[in-house]
Protein backbone atom coordinates (compact mmCIF):
# COMPACT_ATOMS: atom_id res chain seq x y z
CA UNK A 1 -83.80 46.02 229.52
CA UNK A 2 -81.26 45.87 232.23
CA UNK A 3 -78.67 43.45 232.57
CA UNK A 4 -77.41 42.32 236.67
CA UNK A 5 -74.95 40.34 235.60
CA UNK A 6 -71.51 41.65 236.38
CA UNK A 7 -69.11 40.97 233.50
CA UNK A 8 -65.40 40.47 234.17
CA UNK A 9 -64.17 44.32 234.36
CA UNK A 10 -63.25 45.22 230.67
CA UNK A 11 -59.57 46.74 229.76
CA UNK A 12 -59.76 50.45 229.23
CA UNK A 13 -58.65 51.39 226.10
CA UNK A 14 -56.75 54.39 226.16
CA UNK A 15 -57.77 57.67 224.37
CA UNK A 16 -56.07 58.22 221.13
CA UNK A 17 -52.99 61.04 221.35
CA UNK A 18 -54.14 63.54 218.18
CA UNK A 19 -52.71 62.42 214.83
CA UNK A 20 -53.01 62.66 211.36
CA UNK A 21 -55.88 60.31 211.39
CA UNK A 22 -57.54 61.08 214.80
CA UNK A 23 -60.52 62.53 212.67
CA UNK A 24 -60.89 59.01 211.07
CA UNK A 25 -63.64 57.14 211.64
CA UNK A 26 -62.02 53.52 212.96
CA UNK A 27 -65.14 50.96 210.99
CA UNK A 28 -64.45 50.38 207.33
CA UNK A 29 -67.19 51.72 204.92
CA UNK A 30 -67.97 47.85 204.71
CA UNK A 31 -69.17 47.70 208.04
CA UNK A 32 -71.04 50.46 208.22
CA UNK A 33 -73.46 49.38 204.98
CA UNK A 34 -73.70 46.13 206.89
CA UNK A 35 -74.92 48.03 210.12
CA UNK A 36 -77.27 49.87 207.55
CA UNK A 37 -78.45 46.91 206.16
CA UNK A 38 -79.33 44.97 209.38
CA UNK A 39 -81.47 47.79 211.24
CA UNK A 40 -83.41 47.76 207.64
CA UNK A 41 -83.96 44.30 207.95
CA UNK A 42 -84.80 44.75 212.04
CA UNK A 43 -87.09 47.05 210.98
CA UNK A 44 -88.88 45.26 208.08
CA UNK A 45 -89.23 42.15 210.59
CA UNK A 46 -91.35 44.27 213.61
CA UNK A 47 -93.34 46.03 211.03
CA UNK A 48 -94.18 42.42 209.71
CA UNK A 49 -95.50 41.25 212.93
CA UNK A 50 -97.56 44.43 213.76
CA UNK A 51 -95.10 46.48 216.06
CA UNK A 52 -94.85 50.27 216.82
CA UNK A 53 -92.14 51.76 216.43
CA UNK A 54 -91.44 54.30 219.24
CA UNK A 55 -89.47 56.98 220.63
CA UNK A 56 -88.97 57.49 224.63
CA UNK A 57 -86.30 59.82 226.52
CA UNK A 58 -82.55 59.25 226.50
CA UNK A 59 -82.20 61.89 229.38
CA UNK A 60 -84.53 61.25 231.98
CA UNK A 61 -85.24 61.88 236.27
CA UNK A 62 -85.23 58.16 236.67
CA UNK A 63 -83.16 55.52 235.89
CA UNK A 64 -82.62 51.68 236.29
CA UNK A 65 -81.47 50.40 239.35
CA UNK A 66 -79.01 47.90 239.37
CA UNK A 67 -76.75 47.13 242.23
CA UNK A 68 -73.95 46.63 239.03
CA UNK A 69 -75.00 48.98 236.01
CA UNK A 70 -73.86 52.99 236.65
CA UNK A 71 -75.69 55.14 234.82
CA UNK A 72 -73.77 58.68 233.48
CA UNK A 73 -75.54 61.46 235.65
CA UNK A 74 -75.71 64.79 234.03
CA UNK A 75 -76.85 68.25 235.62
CA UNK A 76 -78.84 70.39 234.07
CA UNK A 77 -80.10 74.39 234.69
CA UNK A 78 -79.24 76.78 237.56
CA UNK A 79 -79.98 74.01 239.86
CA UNK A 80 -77.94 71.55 239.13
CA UNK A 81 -80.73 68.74 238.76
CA UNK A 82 -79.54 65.71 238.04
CA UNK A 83 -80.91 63.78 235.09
CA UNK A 84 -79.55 60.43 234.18
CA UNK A 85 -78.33 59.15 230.76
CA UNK A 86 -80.06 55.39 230.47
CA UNK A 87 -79.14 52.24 230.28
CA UNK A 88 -81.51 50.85 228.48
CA UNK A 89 -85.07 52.26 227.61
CA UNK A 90 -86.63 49.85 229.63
CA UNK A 91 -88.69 52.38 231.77
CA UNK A 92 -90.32 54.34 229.45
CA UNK A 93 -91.04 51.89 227.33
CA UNK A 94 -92.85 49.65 230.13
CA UNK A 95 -94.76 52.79 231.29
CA UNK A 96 -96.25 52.73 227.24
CA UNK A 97 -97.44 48.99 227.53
CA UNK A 98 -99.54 50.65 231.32
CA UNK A 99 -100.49 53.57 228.74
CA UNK A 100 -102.34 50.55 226.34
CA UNK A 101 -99.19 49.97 223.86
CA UNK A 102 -99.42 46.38 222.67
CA UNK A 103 -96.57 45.70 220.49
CA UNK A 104 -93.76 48.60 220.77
CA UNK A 105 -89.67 48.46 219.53
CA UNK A 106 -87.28 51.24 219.11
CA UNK A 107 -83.58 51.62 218.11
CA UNK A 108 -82.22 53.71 220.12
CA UNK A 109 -78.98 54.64 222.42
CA UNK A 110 -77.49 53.49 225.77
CA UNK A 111 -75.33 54.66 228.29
CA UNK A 112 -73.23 52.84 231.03
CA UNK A 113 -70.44 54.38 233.08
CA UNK A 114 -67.00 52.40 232.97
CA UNK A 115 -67.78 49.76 230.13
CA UNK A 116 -65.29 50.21 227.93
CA UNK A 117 -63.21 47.75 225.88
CA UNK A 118 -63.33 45.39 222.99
CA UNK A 119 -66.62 44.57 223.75
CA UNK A 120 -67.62 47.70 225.39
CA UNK A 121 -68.29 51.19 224.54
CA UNK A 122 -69.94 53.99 227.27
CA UNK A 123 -72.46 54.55 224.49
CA UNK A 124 -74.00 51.75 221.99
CA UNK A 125 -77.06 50.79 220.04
CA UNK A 126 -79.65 49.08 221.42
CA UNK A 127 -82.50 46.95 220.10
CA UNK A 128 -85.66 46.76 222.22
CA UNK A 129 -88.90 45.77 222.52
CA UNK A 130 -91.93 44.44 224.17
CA UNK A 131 -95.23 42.64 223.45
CA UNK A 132 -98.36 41.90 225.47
CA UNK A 133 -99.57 38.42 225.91
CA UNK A 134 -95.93 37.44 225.92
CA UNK A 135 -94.61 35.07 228.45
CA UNK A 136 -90.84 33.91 228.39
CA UNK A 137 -91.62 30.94 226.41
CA UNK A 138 -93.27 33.42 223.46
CA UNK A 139 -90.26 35.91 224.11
CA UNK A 140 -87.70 33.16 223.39
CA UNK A 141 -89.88 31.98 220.20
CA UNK A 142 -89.34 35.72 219.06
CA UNK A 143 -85.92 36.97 219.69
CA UNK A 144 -85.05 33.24 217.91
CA UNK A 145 -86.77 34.10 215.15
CA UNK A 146 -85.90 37.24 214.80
CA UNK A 147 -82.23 36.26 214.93
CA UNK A 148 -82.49 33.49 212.81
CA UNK A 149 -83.78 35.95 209.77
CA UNK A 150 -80.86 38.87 210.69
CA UNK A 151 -77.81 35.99 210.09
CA UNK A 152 -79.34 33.60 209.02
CA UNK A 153 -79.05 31.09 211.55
CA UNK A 154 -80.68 27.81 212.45
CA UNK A 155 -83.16 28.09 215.31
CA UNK A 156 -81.48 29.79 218.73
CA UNK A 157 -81.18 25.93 221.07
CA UNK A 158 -82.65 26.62 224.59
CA UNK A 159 -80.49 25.65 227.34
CA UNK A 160 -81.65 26.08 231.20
CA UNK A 161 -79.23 27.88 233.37
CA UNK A 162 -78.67 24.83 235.42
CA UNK A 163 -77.96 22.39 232.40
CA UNK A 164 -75.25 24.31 231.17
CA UNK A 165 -73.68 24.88 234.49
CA UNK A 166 -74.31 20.91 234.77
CA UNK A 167 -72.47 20.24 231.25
CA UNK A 168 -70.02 23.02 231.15
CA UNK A 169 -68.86 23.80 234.72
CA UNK A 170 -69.29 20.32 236.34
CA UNK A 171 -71.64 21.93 239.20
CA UNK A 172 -75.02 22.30 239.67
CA UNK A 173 -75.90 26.19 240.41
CA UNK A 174 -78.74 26.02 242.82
CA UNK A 175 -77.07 22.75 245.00
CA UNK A 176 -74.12 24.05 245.42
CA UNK A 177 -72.22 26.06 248.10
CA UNK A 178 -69.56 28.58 247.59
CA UNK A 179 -66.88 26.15 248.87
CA UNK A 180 -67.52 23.70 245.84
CA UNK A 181 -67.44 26.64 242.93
CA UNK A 182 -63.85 27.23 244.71
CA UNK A 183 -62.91 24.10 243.92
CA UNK A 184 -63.80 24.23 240.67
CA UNK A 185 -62.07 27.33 239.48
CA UNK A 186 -59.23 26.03 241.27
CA UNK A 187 -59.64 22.80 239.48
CA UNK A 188 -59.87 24.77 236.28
CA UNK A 189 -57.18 26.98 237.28
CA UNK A 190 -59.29 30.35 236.73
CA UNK A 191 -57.81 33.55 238.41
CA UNK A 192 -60.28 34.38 241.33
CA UNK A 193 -60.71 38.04 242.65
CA UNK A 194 -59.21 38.54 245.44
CA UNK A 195 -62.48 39.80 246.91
CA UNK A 196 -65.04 36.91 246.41
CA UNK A 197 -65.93 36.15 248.95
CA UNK A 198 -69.48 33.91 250.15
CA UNK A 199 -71.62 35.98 247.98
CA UNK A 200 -73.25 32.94 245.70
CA UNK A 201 -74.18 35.41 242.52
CA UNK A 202 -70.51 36.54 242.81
CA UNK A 203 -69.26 32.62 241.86
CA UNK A 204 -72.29 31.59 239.81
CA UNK A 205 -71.06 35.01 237.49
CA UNK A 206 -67.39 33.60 237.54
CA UNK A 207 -68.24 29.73 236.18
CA UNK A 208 -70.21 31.42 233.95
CA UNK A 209 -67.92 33.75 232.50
CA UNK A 210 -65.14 31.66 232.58
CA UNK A 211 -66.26 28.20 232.19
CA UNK A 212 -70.34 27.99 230.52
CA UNK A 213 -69.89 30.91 227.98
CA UNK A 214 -66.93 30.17 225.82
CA UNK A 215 -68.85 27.01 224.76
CA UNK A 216 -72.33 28.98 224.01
CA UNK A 217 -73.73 29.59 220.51
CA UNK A 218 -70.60 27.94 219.08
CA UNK A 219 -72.33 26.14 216.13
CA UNK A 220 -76.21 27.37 216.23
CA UNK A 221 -77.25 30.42 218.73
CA UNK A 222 -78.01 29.45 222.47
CA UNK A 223 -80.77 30.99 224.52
CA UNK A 224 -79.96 30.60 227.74
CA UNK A 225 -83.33 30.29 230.60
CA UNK A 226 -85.10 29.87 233.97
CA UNK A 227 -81.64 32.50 235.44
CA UNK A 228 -81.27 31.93 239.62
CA UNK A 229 -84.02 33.93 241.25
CA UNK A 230 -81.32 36.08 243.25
CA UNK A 231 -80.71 37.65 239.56
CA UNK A 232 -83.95 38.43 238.42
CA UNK A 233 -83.46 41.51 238.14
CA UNK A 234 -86.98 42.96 236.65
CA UNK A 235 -88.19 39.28 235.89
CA UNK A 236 -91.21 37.59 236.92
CA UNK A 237 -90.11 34.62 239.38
CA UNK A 238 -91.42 30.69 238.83
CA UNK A 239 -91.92 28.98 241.76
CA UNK A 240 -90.61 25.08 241.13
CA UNK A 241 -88.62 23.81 243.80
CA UNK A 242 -85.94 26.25 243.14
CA UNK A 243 -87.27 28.96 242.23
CA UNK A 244 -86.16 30.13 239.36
CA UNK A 245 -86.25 33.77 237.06
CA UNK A 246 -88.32 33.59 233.89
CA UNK A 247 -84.88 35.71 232.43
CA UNK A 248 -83.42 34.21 228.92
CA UNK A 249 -80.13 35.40 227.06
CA UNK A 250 -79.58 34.97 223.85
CA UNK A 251 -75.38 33.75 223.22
CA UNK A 252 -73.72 33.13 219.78
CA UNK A 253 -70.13 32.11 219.30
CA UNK A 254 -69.71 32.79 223.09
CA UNK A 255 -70.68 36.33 223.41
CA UNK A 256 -73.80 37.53 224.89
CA UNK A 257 -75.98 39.70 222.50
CA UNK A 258 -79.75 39.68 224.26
CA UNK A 259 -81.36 39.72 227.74
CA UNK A 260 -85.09 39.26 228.46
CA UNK A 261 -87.29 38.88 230.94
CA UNK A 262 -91.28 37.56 231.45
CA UNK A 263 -92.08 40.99 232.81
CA UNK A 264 -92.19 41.66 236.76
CA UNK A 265 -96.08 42.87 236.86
CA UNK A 266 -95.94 43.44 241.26
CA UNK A 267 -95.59 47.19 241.70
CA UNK A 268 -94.56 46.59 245.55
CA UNK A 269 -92.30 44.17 244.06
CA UNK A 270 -90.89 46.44 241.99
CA UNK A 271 -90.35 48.70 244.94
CA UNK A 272 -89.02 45.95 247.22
CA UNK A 273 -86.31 44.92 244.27
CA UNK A 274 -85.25 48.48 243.60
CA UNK A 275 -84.86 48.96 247.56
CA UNK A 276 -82.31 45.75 247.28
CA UNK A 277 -80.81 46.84 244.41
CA UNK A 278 -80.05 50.00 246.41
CA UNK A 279 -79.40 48.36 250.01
CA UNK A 280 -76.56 46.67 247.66
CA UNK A 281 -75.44 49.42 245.65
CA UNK A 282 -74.37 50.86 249.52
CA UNK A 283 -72.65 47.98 250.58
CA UNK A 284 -70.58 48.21 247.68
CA UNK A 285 -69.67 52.01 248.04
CA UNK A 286 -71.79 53.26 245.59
CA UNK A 287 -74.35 56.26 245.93
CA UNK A 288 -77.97 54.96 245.78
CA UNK A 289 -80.04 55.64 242.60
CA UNK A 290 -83.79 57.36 242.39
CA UNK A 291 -86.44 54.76 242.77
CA UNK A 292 -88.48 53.41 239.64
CA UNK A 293 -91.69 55.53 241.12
CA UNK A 294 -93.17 56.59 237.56
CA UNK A 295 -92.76 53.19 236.62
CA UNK A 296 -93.96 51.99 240.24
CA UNK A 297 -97.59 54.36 239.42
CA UNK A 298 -98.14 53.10 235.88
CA UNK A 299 -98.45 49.22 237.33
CA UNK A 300 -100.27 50.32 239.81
CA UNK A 301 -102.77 51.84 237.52
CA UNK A 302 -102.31 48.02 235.48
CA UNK A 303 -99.16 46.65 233.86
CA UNK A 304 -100.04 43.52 231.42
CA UNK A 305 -98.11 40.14 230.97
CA UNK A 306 -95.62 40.86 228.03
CA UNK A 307 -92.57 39.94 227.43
CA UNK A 308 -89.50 42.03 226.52
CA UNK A 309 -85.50 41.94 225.02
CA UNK A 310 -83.17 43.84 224.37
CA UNK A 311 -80.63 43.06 221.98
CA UNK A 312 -77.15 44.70 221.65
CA UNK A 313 -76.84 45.69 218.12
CA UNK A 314 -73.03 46.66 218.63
CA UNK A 315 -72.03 42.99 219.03
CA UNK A 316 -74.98 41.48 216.71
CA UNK A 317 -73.07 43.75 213.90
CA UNK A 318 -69.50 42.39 215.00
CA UNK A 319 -70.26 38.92 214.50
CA UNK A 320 -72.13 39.50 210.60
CA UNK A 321 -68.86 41.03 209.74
CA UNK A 322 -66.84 38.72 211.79
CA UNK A 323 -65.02 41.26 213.44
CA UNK A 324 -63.26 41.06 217.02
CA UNK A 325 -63.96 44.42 218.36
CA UNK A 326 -66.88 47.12 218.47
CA UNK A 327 -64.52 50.05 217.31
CA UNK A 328 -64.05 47.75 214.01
CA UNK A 329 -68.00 48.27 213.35
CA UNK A 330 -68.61 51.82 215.18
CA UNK A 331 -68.18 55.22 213.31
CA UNK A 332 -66.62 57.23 216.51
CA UNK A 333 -66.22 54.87 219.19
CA UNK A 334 -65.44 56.57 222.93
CA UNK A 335 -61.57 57.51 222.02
CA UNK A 336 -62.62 59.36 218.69
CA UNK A 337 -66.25 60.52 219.79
C-alpha cells in the first residue's frame, strides 16, 4: 500500500564508526520476543477470519509510483536491467485479488530510498492485506479490530480528515486557500519551508504534521478518513460536494502506523494517476518511474471491490514496548545492517 503523503524530511542518522560493539544488535532480547509474539498473534487473527497467507516478489520490473516515495533501483545481469526494490507489495498482491484471491495478507519487507531516522529505516516490516467485498467502511471495521486485539486497545475512533483539521488546526481543508494555512502556521509559529509555495497538498501535509497529528490516538487509536481527493493516491474517489478519497489511516499516540484505501478498480484511471504521479515526479527533478502496466492488464481482465492496509509493523512494535525509536526494536537497523 503506498503512502503520498510527504512526511517532514527525517534526520539521517549517521553510520556507526567500527567498535567493540558494532556487531551488536541495537534491540534488547525483550523486544525482539515482543516482535515474535505480535506477528504470532497477526497471524492467528487472519487465519481466524479465513485469509491466505501469501508470498509475492520483493525485486520486481515495476514499482509504485508516487510523485514522493523513491524506490531503491537495483541492476541486474550483463544488461544492466533495472529491477526495483518495493515499497510496499501492493502490486502483486492486487494482481492476486484479478487472479480470483479473496482474502490474502503477507508479512513481508519494504524498501524506500532516503527514510531514515527515528522513525525511519530504508528497509522495515510491513503488514498487508486485502479482502474482496470490502469497502472503506469494512476496511476501517478490520484494521480496528485487528488493532484492538494486538494492544489491546479500545475500538480505533473515526475522525474525517476535515474534522480534525476543523478541531486541531482551526481551518477547514477543502475551503481554504493557501493564504489562510499561512496564517495559521504563522499564528502557530511553525517553521515553513522555504519552498512552499501555492501547492495546496504541500500546506494541507504541514497542518497536518505539525498541528492535527500530535493530538491523534492520544488516549484510544484514531482512524483518520474521507483524505482530499488530490491525495488519493490508489483510492477509489466519493463524489459529495467535495470530493473526497475513500483513504483511512490508522494514528496512535500521534504516530501514523496504517494506510488504506477502498481500492481504485478504473484501469485508465490507474493509468491517468500513474501519468500524474510521473508528470510530478519531473517537476520535482526526479526521473520518472515504469508505469503500473501488469497491474493496468489484470483490471482490465476484472479487478473486484476490496479493500486493503498496510500496517507498519516497525512502529506498531515501538509503541507495545514503549520505545522512542525503531533501532530500539530492530535487530540490524541501516547503520549495523
Amino acid at each position: 500500500m503506498s503512502e503520498s503523503r510527504n512526511e517532514t524530511l527525517p534526520q539521517r542518522r549517521e553510520v556507526a564508526p567500527p567498535g567493540a560493539d558494532y556487531w551488536q544488535p541495537t534491540a534488547e532480547w525483550p523486544a525482539v520476543r515482543l516482535r515474535a509474539d505480535l506477528l504470532r498473534r497477526a497471524r492467528e487473527f487472519f487465519y481466524e477470519h479465513q485469509f491466505l497467507e501469501v508470498e509475492t516478489p520483493l525485486l520486481s520490473a515495476e514499482t509504485i509510483v508516487d510523485a514522493e516515495l523513491e524506490p531503491i533501483a537495483v541492476t541486474i545481469g550483463e544488461s544492466e536491467e533495472t529491477f526495483w526494490l518495493q515499497t510496499s507489495p501492493e502490486l502483486c498482491m492486487k494482481r492476486l485479488l484479478s487472479a480470483g484471491a479473496e482474502a490474502i495478507f503477507q508479512i513481508t519487507r519494504g524498501f524506500r530510498k532516503e527514510e531514515l531516522g527515528p522513525l525511519h529505516n530504508p528497509e522495515f516490516t510491513l503488514m498487508e492485506w486485502y479482502r474482496t467485498g470490502d469497502g472503506m467502511e469494512e476496511g476501517m471495521g478490520f484494521l480496528s479490530d485487528l488493532f484492538q486485539r494486538l494492544m489491546q486497545t479500545k475500538p480505533a475512533k473515526r475522525l474525517s480528515y476535515r474534522d480534525a483539521f476543523l478541531e486541531y488546526a482551526q481551518i477547514d481543508p477543502f475551503e481554504a486557500e493557501p493564504a489562510a494555512y499561512a496564517q495559521i502556521a504563522t499564528a502557530n509559529g511553525l517553521a515553513v519551508p522555504a519552498q512552499l509555495g501555492d501547492e495546496i497538498d504541500d500546506w494541507r501535509n504541514l497542518l497536518l504534521l505539525e498541528l492535527v497529528m500530535p493530538h491523534l490516538g492520544q488516549s484510544e487509536p484514531v482512524i483518520l478518513f474521507d483524505y482530499p481527493a488530490s491525495q488519493a493516491a490508489l483510492a477509489e474517489i466519493r463524489n459529495v460536494p467535495h470530493p473526497v478519497a475513500e483513504r483511512f489511516e490508522l494514528f496512535y499516540q500521534g504516530i501514523e502506523l496504517a494506510n488504506g484505501y477502498h481500492e481504485l478498480r478504473d484501469p485508465h484511471e490507474l493509468r491517468r494517476r500513474t501519468e500524474e504521479a510521473n508528470r510530478q515526479r519531473v517537476a520535482q527533478g526526479k526521473r520518472p518511474l515504469p508505469p503500473s502496466r501488469r497491474l493496468e492488464a489484470a483490471m482490465h481482465e476484472g479487478f473486484p471491490r476490496a479493500a486493503g492496509v498496510a500496517l507498519g509493523v516497525d512502529r506498531l512494535v515501538l509503541l507495545a514496548a514503549g520505545k522512542k525509536e525503531l533501532a530500539e526494536v530492530m535487530t540490524f537497523p541501516f547503520d549495523r545492517a
